[in-house]
C-alpha atoms as a PDB file:
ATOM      1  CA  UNK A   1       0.000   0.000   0.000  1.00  0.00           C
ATOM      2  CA  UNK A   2       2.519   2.787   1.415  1.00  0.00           C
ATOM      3  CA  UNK A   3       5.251   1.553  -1.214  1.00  0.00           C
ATOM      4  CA  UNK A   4       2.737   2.326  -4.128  1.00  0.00           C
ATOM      5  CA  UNK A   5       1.981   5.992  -2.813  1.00  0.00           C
ATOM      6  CA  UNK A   6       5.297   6.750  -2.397  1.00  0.00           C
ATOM      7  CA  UNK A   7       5.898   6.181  -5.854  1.00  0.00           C
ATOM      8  CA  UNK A   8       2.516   8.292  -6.844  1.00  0.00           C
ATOM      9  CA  UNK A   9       4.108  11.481  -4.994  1.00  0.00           C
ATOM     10  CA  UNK A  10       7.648  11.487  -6.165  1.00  0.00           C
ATOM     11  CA  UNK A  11       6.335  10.965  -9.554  1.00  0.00           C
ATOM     12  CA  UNK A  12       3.891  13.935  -9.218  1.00  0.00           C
ATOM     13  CA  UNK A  13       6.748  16.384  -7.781  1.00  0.00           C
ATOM     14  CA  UNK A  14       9.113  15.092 -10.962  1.00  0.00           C
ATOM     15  CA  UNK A  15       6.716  17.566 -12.946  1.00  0.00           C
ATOM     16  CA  UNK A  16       7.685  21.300 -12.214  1.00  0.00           C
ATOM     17  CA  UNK A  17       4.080  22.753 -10.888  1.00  0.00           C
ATOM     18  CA  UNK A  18       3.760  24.667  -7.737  1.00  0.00           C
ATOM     19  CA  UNK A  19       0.918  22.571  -6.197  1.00  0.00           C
ATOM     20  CA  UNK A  20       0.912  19.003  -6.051  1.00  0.00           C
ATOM     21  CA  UNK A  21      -2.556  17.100  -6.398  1.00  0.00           C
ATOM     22  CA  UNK A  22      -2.601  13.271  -4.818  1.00  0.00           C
ATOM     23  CA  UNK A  23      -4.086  11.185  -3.132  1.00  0.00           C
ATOM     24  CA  UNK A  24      -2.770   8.723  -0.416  1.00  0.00           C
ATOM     25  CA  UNK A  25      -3.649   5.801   1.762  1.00  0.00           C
ATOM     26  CA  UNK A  26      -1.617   5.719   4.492  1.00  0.00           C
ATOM     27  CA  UNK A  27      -1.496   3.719   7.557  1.00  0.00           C
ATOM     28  CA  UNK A  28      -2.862   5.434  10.705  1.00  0.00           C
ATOM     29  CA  UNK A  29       0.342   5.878  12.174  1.00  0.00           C
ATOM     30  CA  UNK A  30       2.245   7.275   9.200  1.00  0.00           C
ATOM     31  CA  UNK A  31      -1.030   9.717   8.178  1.00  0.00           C
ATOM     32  CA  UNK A  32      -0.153  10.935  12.486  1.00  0.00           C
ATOM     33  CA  UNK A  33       2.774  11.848  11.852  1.00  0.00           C
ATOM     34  CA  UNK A  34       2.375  13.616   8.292  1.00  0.00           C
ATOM     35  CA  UNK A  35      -0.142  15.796  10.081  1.00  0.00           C
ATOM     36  CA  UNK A  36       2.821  16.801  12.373  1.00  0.00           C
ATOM     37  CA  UNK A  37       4.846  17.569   9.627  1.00  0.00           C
ATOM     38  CA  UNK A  38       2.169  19.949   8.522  1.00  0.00           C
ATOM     39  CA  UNK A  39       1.148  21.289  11.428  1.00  0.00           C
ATOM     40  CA  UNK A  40       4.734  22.397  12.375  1.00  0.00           C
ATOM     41  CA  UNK A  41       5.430  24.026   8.894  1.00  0.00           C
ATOM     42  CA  UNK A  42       2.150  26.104   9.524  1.00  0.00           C
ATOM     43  CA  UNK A  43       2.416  27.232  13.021  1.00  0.00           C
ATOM     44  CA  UNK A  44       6.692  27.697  13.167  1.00  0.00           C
ATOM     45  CA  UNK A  45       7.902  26.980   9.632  1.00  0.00           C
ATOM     46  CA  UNK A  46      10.513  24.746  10.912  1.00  0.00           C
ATOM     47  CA  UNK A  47      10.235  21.057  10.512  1.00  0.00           C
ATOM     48  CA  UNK A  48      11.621  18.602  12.255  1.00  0.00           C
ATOM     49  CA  UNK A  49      11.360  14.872  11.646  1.00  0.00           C
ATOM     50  CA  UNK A  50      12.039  13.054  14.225  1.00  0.00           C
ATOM     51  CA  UNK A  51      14.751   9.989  13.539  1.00  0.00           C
ATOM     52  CA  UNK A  52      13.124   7.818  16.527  1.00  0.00           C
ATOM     53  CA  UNK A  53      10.526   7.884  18.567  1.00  0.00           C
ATOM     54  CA  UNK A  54      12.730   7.781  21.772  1.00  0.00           C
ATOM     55  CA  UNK A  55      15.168   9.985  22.957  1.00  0.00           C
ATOM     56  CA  UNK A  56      17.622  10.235  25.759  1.00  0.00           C
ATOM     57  CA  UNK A  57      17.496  12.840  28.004  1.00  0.00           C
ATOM     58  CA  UNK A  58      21.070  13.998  26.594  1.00  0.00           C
ATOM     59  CA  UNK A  59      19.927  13.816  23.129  1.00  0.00           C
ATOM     60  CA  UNK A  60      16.675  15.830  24.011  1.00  0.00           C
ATOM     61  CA  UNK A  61      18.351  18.437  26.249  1.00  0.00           C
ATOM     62  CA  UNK A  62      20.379  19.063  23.388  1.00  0.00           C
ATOM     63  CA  UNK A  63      17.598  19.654  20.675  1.00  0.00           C
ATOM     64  CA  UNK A  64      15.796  21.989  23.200  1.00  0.00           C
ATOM     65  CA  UNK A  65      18.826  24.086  24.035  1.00  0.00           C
ATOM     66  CA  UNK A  66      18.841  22.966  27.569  1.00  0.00           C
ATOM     67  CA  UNK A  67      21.426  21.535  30.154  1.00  0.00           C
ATOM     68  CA  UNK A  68      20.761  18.434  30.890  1.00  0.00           C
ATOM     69  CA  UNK A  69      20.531  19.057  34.434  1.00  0.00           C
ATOM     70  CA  UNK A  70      17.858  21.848  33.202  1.00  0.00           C
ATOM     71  CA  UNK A  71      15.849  19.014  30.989  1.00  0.00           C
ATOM     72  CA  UNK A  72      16.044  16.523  34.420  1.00  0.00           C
ATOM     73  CA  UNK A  73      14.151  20.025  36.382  1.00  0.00           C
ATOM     74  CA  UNK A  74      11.305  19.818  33.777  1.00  0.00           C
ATOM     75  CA  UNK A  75      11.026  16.461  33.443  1.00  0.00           C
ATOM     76  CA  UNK A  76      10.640  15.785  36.961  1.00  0.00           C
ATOM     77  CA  UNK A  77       7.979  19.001  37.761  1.00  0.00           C
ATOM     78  CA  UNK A  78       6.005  17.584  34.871  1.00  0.00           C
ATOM     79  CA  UNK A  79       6.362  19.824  32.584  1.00  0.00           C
ATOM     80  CA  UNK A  80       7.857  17.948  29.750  1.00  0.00           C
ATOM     81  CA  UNK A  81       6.221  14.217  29.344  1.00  0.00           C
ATOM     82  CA  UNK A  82       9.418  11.350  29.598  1.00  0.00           C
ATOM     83  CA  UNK A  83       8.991   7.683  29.971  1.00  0.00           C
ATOM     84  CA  UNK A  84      10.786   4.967  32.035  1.00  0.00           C
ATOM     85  CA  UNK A  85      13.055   2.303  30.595  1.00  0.00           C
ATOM     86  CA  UNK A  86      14.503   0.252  33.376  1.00  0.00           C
ATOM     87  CA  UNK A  87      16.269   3.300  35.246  1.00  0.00           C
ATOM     88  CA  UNK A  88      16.737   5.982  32.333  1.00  0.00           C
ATOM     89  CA  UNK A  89      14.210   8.479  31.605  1.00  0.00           C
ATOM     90  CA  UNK A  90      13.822   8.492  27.483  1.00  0.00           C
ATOM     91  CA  UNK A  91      11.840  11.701  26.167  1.00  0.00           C
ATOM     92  CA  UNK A  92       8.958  11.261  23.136  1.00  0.00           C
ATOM     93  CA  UNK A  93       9.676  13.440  20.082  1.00  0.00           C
ATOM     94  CA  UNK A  94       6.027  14.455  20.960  1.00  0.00           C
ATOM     95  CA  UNK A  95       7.016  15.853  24.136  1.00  0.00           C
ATOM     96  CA  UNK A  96      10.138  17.552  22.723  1.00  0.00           C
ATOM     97  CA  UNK A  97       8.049  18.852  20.263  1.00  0.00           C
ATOM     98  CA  UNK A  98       5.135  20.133  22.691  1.00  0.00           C
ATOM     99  CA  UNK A  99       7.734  21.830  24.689  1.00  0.00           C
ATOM    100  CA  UNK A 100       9.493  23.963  21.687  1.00  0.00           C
ATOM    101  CA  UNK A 101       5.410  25.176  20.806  1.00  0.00           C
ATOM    102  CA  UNK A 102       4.640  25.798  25.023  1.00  0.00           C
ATOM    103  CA  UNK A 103       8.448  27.653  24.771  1.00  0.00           C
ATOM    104  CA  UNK A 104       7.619  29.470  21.532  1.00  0.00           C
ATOM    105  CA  UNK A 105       4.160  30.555  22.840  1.00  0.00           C
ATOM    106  CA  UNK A 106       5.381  31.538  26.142  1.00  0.00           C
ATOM    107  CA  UNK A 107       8.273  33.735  24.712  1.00  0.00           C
ATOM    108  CA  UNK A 108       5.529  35.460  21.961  1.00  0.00           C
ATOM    109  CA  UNK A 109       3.362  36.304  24.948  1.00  0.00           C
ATOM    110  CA  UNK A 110       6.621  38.131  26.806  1.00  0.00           C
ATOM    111  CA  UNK A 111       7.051  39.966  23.538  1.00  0.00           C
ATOM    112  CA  UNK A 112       3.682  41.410  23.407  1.00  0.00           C
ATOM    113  CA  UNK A 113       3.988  42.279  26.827  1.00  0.00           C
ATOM    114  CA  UNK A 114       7.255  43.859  26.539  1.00  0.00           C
ATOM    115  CA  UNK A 115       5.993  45.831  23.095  1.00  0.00           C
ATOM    116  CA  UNK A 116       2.338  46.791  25.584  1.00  0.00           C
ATOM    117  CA  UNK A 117       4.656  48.397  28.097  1.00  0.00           C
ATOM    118  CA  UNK A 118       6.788  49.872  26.039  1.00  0.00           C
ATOM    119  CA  UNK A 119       3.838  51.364  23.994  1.00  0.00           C
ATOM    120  CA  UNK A 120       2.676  52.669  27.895  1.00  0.00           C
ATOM    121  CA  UNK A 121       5.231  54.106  28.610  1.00  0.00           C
ATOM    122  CA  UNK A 122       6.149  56.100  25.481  1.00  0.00           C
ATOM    123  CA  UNK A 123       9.360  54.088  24.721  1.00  0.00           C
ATOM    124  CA  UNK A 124       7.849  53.219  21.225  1.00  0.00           C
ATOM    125  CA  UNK A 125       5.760  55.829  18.767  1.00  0.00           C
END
């Protein structure tokens, strides 16, 4: 199934056209994660596709900018979903990827806030 519509899109982006017109059957799983993709193009314009599903808490604190003693703080007060394996904490790409858009949203608000204030006090015309 997933083999054939492969084939179907790279054929249809072989012809130079700006929009591509096809139609896929993909596996629940697969269609998930496409809407990701999409989803993260339209709300930050950066994509990233995840390599695994899993990642260590080294490997995520790195991808988030963070210490890894920073990552452990968040992980542990909730605020960024992890799950066991034996000892080791491993971190979803979901989660990593919830807590760039809860980042990104928190440092847009601080903007407008900062621009508000500034607009108060007559810093900005």
């Amino acid at each position: 199934m997933l083999t054939g519509d492969v084939e179907v899109l790279r054929a249809a982006l072989a012809r130079p056209v700006d929009s591509v017109n096809v139609a896929l059957s993909l596996p629940r799983k697969i269609a998930e994660k496409v809407l990701a993709l999409l989803d993260a193009e339209r709300t930050t314009g950066a994509v990233v596709v995840p390599a695994k599903e899993l990642f260590t808490t080294t490997e995520a604190a790195t991808m988030l900018g963070l210490s890894r003693p920073t990552l452990m703080k968040h992980i542990e007060s909730g605020e960024i979903a992890h799950v066991k394996v034996g000892t080791h904490h491993r971190v979803p790409a979901q989660a990593l990827l919830e807590s760039q858009r809860a980042r990104s949203a928190r440092r847009e608000k601080a903007a407008e806030a900062l621009a508000s204030f500034s607009n108060e006090i007559g810093l900005v015309d």
